[in-house]
Protein backbone atom coordinates (compact mmCIF):
# COMPACT_ATOMS: atom_id res chain seq x y z
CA UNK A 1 -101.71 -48.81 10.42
CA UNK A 2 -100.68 -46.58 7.43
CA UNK A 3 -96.93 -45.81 6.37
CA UNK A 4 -96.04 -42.68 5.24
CA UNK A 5 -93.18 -40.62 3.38
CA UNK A 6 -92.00 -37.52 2.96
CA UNK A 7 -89.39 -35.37 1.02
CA UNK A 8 -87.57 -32.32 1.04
CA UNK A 9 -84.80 -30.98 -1.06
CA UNK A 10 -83.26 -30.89 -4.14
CA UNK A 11 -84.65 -32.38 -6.85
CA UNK A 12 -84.87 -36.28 -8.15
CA UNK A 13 -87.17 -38.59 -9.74
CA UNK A 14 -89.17 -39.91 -7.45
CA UNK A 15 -88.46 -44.01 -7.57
CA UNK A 16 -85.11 -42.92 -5.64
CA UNK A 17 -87.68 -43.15 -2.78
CA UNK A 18 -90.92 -44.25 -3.56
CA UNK A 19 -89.59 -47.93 -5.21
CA UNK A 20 -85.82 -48.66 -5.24
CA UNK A 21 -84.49 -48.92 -1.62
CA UNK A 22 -84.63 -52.76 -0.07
CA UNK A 23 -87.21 -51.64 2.26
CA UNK A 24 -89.31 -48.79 0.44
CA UNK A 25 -92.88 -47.90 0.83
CA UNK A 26 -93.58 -50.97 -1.94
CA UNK A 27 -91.66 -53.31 0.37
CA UNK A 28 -93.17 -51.76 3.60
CA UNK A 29 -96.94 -52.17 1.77
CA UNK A 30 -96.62 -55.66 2.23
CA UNK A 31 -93.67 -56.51 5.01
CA UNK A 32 -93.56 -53.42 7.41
CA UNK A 33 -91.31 -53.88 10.36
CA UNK A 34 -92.98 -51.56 12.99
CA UNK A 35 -96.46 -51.72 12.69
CA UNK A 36 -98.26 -51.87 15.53
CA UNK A 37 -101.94 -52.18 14.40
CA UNK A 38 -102.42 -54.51 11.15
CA UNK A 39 -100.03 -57.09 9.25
CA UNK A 40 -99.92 -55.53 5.26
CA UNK A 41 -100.47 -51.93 4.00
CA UNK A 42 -102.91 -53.10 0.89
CA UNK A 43 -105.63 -51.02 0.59
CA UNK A 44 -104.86 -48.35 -1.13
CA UNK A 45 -101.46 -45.46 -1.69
CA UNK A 46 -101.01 -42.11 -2.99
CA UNK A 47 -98.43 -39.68 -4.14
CA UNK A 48 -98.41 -36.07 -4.01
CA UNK A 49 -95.60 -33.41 -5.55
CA UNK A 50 -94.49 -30.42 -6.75
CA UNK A 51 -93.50 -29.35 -9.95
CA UNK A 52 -91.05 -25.98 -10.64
CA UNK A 53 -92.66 -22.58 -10.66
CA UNK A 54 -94.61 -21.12 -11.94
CA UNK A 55 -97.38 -23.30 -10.49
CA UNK A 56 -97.28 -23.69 -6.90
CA UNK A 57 -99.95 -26.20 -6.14
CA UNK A 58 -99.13 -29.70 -5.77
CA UNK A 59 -100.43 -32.98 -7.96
CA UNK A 60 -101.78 -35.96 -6.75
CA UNK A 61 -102.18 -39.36 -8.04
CA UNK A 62 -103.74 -41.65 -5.73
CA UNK A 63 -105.28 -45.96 -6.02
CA UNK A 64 -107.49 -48.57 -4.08
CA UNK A 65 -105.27 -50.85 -5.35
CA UNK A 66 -102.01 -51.96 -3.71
CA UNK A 67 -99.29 -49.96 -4.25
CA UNK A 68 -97.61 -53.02 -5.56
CA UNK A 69 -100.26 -54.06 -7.91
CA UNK A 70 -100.30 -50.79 -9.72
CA UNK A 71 -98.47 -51.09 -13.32
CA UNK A 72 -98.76 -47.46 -13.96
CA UNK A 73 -96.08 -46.64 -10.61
CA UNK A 74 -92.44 -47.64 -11.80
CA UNK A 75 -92.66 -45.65 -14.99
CA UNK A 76 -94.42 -42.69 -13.13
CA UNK A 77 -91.96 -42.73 -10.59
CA UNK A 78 -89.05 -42.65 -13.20
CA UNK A 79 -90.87 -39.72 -14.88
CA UNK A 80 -91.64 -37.54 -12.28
CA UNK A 81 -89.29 -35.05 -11.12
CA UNK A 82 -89.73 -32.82 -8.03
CA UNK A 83 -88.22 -31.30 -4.90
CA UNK A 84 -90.90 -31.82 -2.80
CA UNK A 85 -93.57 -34.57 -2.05
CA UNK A 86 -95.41 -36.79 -0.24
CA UNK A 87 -96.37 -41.02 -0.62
CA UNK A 88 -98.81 -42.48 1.80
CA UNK A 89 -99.91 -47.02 1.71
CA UNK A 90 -102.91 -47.62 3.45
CA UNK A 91 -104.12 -50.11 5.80
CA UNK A 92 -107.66 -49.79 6.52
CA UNK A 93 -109.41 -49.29 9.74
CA UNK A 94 -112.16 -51.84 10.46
CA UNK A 95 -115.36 -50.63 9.10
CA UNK A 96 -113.72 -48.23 6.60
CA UNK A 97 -114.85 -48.83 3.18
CA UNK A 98 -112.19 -49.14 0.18
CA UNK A 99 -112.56 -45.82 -1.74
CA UNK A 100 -110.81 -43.38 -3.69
CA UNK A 101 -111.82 -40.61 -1.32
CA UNK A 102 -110.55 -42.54 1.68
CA UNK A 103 -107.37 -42.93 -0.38
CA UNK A 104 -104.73 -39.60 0.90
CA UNK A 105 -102.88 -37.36 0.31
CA UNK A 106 -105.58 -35.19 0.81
CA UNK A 107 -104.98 -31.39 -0.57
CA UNK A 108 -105.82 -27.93 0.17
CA UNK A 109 -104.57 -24.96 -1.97
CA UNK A 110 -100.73 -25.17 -2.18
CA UNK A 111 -101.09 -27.58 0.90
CA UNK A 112 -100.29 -31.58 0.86
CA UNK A 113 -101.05 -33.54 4.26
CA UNK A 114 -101.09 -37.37 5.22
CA UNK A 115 -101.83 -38.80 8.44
CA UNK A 116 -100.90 -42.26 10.04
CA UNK A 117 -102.88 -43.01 13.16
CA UNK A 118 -106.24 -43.46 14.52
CA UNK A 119 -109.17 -41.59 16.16
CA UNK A 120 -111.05 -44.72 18.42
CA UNK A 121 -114.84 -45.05 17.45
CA UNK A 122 -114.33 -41.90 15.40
CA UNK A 123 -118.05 -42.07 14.10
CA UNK A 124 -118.99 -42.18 18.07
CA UNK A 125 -116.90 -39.79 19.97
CA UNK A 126 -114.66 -36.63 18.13
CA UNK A 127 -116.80 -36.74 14.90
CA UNK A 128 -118.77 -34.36 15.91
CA UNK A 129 -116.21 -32.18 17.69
CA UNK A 130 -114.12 -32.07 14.77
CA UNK A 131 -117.42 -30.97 11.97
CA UNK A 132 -118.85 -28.34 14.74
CA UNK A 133 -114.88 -26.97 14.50
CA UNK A 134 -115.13 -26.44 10.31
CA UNK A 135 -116.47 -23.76 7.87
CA UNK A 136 -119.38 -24.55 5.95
CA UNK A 137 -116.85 -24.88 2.73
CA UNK A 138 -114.72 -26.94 4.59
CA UNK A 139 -117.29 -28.98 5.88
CA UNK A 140 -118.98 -29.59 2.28
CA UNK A 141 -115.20 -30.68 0.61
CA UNK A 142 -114.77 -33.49 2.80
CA UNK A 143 -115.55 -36.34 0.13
CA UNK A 144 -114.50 -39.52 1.96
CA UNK A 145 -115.76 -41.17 5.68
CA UNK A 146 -112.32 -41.54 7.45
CA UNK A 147 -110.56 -39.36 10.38
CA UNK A 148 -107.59 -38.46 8.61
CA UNK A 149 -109.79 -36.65 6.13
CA UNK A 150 -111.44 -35.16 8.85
CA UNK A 151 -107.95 -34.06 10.86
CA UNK A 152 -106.55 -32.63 7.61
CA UNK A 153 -109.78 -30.59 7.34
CA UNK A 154 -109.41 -29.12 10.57
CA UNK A 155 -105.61 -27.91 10.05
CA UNK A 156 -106.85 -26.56 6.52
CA UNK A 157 -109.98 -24.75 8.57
CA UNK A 158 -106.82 -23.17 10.98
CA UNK A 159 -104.88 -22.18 8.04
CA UNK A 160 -107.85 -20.57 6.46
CA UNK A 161 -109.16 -18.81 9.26
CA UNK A 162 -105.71 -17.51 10.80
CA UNK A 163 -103.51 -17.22 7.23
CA UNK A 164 -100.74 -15.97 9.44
CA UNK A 165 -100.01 -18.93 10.72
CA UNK A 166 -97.24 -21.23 9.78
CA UNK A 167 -97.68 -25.18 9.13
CA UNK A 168 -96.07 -25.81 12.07
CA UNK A 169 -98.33 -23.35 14.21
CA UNK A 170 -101.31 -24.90 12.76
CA UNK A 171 -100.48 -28.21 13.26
CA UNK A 172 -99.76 -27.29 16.89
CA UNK A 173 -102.95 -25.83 17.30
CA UNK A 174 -105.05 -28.34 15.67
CA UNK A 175 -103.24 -31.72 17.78
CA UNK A 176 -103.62 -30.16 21.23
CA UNK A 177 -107.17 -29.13 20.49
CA UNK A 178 -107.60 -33.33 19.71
CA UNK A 179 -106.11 -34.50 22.33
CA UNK A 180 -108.27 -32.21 24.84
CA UNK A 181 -111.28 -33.70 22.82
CA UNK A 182 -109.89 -37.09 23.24
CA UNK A 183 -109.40 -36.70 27.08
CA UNK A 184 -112.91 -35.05 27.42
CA UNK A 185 -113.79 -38.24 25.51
CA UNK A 186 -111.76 -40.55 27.24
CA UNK A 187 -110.93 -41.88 23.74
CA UNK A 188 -107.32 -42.80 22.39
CA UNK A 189 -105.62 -40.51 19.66
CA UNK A 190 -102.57 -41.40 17.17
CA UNK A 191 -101.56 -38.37 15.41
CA UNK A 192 -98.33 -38.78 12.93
CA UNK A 193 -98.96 -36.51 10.18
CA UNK A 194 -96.80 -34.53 7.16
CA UNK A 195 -97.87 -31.65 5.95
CA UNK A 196 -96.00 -29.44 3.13
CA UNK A 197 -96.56 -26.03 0.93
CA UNK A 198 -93.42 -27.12 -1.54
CA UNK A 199 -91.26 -25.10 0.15
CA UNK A 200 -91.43 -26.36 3.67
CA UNK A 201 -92.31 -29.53 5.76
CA UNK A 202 -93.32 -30.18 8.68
CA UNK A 203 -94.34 -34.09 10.62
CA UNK A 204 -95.63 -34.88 13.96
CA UNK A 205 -95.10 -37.96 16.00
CA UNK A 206 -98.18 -37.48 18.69
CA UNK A 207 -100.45 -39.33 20.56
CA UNK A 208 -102.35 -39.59 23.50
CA UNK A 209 -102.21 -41.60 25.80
CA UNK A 210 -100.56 -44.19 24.04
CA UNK A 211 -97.12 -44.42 22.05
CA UNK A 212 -97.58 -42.97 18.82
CA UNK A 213 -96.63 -44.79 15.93
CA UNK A 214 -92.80 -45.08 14.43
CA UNK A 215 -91.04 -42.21 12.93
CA UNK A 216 -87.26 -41.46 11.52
CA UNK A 217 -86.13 -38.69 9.98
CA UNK A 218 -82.71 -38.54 7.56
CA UNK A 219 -80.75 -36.11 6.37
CA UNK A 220 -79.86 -37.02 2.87
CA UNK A 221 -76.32 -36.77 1.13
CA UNK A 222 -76.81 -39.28 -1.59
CA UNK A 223 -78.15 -38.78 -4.85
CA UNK A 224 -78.93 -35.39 -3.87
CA UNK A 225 -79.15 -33.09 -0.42
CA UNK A 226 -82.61 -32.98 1.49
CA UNK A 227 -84.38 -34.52 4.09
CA UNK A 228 -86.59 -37.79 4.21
CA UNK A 229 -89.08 -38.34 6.98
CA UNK A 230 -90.57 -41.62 7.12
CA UNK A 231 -92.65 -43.97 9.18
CA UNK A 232 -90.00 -46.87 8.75
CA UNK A 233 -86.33 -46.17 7.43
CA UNK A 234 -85.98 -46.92 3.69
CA UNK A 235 -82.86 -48.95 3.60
CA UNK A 236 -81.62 -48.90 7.41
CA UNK A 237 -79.45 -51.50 9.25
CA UNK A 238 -81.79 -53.42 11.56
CA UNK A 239 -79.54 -52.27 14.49
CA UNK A 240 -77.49 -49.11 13.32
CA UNK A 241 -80.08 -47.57 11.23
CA UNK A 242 -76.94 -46.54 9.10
CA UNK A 243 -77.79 -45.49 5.58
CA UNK A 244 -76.60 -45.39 2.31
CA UNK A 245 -78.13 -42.19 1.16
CA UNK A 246 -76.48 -39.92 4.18
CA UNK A 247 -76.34 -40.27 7.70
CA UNK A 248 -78.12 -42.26 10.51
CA UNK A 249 -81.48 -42.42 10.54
CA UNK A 250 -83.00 -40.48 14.00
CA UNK A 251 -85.84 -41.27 15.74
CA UNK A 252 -88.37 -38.69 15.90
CA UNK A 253 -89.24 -38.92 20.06
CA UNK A 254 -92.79 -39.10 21.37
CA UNK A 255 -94.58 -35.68 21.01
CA UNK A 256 -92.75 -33.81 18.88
CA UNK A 257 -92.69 -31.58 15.99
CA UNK A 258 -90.55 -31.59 13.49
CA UNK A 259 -89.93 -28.21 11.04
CA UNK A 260 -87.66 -28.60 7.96
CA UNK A 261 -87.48 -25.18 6.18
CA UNK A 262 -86.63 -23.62 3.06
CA UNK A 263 -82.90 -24.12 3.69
CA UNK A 264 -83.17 -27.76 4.96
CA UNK A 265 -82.63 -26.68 8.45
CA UNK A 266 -84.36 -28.85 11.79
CA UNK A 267 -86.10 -27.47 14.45
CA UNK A 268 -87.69 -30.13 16.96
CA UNK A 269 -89.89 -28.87 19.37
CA UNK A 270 -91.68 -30.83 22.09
CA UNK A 271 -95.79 -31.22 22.17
């Protein structure tokens, strides 16, 4: 099961994340603590950000390799500067085949998203649902063969076709519309997934009708101010979850939303 990351706030290179804590997403590709599905996070990671204005839309650089065979990450990671982004390390469901389209973020617009989680016999039960629920144009982008790709598509088919809504809206919309698939189904549904725009953020911890998968968020002090949100805390006390770069890390609880705005500011509403 995938581990994800993402960031909100002021502005730092990247490795203050992505590679320096004792337990970042490197360390988690191949030793993550709360996994429940899978031992190692090695098939694949990707990285997705934000540069200053004037251009809004985000970057991505993604690899099949393992995020800790890559020799091209440490100095990217120095070099890259931004306020907002998001880092994903993959661990393959069974069946899925090792591609760079299977590889996330995946990106619409001005829109980043990553998903941790799991669809059960996707290709046999909500594959369908989810294509007969997507635009022609949304249909044709989708490059890869995995659900993620496919749940991202359907927020980004939301946003399109409602531009009024928020992130958070859409997300909302899009994970209660699964899970009445999945119970029609009588399938199991893990749905932890960041989305930004640069400016905001917003994660769900959701499934149904299992536990979803782990997620903390932190409210950064040190380097900088922001927020982290991340499948496994980055350099957290086994016990106290205390950190060095602000305070605590929280739990998110089971079926919730999370919003981080503009001004770094929490809402948490249940699912």
């Amino acid at each position: 099961m995938c581990r994800l990351l993402g960031y909100l706030g002021e502005p730092l290179p990247l490795d203050t994340f992505l590679t320096k804590p004792n337990h970042s997403l490197v360390a988690q590709s191949y030793q993550p603590q709360e996994m429940t599905a899978g031992l190692i996070n090695a098939d694949g990671f990707g990285l997705g950000w934000y540069n200053p204005q004037p251009d809004p839309h985000p970057y991505c650089y993604r690899n099949t390799q393992p995020i800790w065979n890559d020799p091209n990450l440490a100095e990217l990671c120095r070099y890259i500067i931004s306020g907002s982004f998001l880092a994903y390390i993959r661990s393959a469901t069974l069946g899925q085949s090792l591609q760079l389209s299977n590889c996330q973020p995946f990106r619409h617009q001005q829109i980043l998203g990553i998903h941790n989680g799991f669809i059960d016999n996707f290709r046999q039960t909500l594959f369908r649902p989810i294509r007969e629920g997507l635009s022609d144009e949304r249909y044709q982008s989708i490059e890869g063969t995995t659900d993620s790709e496919h749940i991202l598509a359907l927020i980004y088919e939301a946003l399109a076709q409602n531009p009024e809504l928020s992130l958070g809206e859409a997300l909302t919309q899009v994970l209660l519309r699964i899970k009445a698939w999945a119970k029609s189904y009588n399938v199991r549904v893990s749905l932890n997934v960041i989305l930004s725009d640069g400016q905001t953020m917003v994660a769900s911890r959701f499934a149904y009708p299992v536990p979803p998968p782990s997620l903390y968020w932190l409210q950064v002090k040190h380097p900088v101010t922001g927020i982290l949100v991340a499948s496994e805390p980055l350099d957290a006390d086994e016990q106290l979850h205390s950190s060095s770069l602000g305070d605590c890390w929280q739990p998110v609880p089971d079926n919730t939303l999370l919003i981080i705005n503009q001004t770094l500011e929490i809402e948490a509403h249940a699912l």
